[in-house]
N, C-alpha and C. Protein backbone atom coordinates (compact mmCIF):
# COMPACT_ATOMS: atom_id res chain seq x y z
N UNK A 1 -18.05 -10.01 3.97
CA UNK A 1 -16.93 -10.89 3.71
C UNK A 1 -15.77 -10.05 3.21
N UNK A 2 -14.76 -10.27 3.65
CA UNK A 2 -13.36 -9.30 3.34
C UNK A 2 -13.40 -10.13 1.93
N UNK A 3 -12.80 -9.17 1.11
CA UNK A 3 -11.53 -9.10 -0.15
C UNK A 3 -10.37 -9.65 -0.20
N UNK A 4 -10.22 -11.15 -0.67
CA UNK A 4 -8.60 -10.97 -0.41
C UNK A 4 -8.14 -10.71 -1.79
N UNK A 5 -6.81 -10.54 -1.01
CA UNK A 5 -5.57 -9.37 -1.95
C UNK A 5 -4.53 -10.14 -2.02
N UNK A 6 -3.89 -9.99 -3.34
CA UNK A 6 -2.68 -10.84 -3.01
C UNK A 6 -1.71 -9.21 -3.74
N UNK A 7 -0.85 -9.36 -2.73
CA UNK A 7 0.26 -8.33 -2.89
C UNK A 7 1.67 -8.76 -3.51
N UNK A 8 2.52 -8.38 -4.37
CA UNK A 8 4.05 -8.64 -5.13
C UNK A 8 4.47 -6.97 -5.60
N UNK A 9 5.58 -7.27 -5.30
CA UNK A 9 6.68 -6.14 -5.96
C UNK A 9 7.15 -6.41 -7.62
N UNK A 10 7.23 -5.63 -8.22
CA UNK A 10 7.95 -5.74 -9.68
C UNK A 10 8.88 -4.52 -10.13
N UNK A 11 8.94 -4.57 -10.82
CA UNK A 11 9.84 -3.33 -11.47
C UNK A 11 9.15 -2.14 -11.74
N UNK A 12 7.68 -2.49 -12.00
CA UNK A 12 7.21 -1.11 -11.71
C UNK A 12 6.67 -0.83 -10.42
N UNK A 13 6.87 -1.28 -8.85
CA UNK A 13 6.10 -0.96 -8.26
C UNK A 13 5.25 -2.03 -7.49
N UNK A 14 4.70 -1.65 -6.64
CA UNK A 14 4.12 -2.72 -5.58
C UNK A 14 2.95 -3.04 -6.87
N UNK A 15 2.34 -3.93 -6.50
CA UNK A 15 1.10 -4.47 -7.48
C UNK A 15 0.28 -5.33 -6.61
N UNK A 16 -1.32 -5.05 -6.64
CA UNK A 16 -2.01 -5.70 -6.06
C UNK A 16 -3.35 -6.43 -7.29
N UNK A 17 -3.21 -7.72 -6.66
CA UNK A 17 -4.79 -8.39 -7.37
C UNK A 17 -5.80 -8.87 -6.02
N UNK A 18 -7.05 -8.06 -6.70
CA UNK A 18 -8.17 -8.32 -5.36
C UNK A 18 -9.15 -8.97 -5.65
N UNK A 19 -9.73 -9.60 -5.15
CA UNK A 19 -10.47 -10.54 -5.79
C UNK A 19 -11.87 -9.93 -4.72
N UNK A 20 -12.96 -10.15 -5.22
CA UNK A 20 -14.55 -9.94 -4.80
C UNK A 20 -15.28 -11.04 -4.91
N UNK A 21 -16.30 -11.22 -4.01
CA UNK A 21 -17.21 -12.58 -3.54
C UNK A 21 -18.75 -11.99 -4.31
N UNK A 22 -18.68 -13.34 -5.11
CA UNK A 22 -20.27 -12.92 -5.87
C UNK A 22 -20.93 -14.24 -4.98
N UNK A 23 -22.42 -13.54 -4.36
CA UNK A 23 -22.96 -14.94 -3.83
C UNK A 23 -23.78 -15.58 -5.19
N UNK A 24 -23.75 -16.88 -4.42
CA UNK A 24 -24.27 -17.75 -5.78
C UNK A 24 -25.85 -18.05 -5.29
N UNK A 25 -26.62 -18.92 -5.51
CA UNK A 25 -28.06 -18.63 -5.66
C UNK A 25 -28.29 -19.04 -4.47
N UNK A 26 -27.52 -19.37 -3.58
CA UNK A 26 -28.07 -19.89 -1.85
C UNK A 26 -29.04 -20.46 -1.55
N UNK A 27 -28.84 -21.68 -1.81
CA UNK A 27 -29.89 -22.92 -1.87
C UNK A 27 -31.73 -22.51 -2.31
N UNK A 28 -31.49 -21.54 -3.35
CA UNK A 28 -32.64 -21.05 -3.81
C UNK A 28 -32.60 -21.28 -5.21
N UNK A 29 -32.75 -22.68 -5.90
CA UNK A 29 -32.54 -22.86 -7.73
C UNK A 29 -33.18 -21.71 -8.32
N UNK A 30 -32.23 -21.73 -9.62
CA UNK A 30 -32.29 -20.73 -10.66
C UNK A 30 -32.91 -21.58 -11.36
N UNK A 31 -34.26 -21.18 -12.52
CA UNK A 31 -34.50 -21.82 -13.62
C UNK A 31 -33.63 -21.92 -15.19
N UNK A 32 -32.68 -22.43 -15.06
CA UNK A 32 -31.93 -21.78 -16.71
C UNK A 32 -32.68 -23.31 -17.74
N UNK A 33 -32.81 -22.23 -19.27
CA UNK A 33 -33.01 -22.67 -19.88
C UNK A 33 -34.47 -22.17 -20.85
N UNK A 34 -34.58 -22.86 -22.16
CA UNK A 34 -35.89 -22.61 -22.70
C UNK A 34 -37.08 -22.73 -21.85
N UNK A 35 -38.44 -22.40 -22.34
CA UNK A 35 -39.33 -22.40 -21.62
C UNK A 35 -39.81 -23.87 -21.36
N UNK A 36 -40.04 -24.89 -22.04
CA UNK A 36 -40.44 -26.49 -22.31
C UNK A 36 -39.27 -27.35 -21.29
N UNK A 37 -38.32 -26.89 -21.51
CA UNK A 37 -36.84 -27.43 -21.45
C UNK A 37 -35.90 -27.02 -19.56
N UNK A 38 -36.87 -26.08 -18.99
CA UNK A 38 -35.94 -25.37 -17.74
C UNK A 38 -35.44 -26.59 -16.59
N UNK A 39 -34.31 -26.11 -16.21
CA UNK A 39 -33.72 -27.12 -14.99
C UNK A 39 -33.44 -26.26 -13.97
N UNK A 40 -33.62 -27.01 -13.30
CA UNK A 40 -32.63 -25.73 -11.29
C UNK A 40 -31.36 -25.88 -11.18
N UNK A 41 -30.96 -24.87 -11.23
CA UNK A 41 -29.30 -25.14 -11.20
C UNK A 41 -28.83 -24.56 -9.97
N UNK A 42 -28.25 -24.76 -9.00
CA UNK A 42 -27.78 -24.16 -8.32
C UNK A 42 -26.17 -23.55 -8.41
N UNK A 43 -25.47 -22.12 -8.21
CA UNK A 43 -24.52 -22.07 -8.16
C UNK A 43 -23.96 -21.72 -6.63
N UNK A 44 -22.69 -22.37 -6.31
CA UNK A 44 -21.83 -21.71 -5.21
C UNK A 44 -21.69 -20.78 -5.51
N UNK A 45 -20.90 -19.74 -4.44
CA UNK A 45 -20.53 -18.82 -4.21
C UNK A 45 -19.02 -18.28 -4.87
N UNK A 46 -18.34 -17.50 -5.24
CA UNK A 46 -17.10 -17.51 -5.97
C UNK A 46 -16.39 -16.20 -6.00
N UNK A 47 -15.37 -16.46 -6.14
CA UNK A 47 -14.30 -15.43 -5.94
C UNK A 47 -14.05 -14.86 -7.54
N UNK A 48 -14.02 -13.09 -7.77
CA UNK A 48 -13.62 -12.93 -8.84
C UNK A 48 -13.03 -11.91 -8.74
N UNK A 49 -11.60 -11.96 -9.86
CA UNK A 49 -10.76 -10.71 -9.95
C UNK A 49 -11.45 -9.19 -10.88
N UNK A 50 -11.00 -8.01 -10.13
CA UNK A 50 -11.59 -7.25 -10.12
C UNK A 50 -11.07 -6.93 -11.75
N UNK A 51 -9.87 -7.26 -12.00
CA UNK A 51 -9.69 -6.97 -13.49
C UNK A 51 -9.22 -8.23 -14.50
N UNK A 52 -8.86 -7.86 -16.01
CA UNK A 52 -8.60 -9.52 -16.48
C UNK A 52 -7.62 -10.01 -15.99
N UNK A 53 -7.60 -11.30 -15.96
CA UNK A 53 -6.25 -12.12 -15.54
C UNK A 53 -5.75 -12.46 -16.53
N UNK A 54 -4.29 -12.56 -16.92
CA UNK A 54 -3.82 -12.51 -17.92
C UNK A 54 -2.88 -13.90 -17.35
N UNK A 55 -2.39 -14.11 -18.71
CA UNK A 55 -1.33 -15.61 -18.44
C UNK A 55 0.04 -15.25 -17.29
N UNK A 56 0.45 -14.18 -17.61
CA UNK A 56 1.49 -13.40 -16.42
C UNK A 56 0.87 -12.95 -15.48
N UNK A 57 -0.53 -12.84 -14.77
CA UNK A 57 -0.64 -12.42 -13.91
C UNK A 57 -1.02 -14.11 -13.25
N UNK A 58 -1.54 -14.75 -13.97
CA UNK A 58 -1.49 -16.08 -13.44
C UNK A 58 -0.46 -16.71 -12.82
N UNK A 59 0.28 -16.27 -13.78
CA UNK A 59 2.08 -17.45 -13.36
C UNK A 59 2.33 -16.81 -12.12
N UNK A 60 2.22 -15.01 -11.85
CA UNK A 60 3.43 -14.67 -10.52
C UNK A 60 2.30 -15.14 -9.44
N UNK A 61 1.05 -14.96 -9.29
CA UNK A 61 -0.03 -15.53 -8.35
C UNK A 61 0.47 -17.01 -7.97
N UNK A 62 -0.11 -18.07 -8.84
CA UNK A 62 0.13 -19.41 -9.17
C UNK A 62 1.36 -19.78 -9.02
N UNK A 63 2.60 -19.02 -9.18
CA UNK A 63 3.39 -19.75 -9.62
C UNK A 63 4.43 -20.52 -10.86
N UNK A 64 5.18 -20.36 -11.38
CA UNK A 64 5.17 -21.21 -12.65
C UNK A 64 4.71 -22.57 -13.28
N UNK A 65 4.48 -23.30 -12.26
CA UNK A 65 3.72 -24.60 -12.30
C UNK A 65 2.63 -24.35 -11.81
N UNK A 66 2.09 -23.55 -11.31
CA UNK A 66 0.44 -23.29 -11.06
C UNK A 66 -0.72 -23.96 -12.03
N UNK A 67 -1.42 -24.45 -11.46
CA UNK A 67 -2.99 -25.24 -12.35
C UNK A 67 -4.23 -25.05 -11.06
């Protein structure tokens, strides 16, 4: 699965945020929980940035009204 990238210019310089695909448990439940207590949880699949996202890296991505 490709990487997407989102690319912007700033004052210092081109700037890229890349995001990476973690697979999630693929219709194979996870047990989480105590031993008495366990449930199957399944997770999707998801996109994550390779570094922190910060409130300004949110807004120029997103937008200023971004949610």
């Amino acid at each position: 699965m490709n990487s997407p990238r989102y690319h912007w210019k700033s004052a210092e310089g081109e700037q890229v945020l890349q995001l990476v695909y973690v697979r999630g448990t693929e219709c194979r439940p996870f047990l989480f929980g105590e031993r008495n207590a366990r449930l199957p949880i399944e997770i999707r699949g998801f996109f994550l940035a390779t570094v922190p996202v910060t409130q300004a890296l949110w807004r120029q991505v997103m937008g200023p009204g971004g949610t």
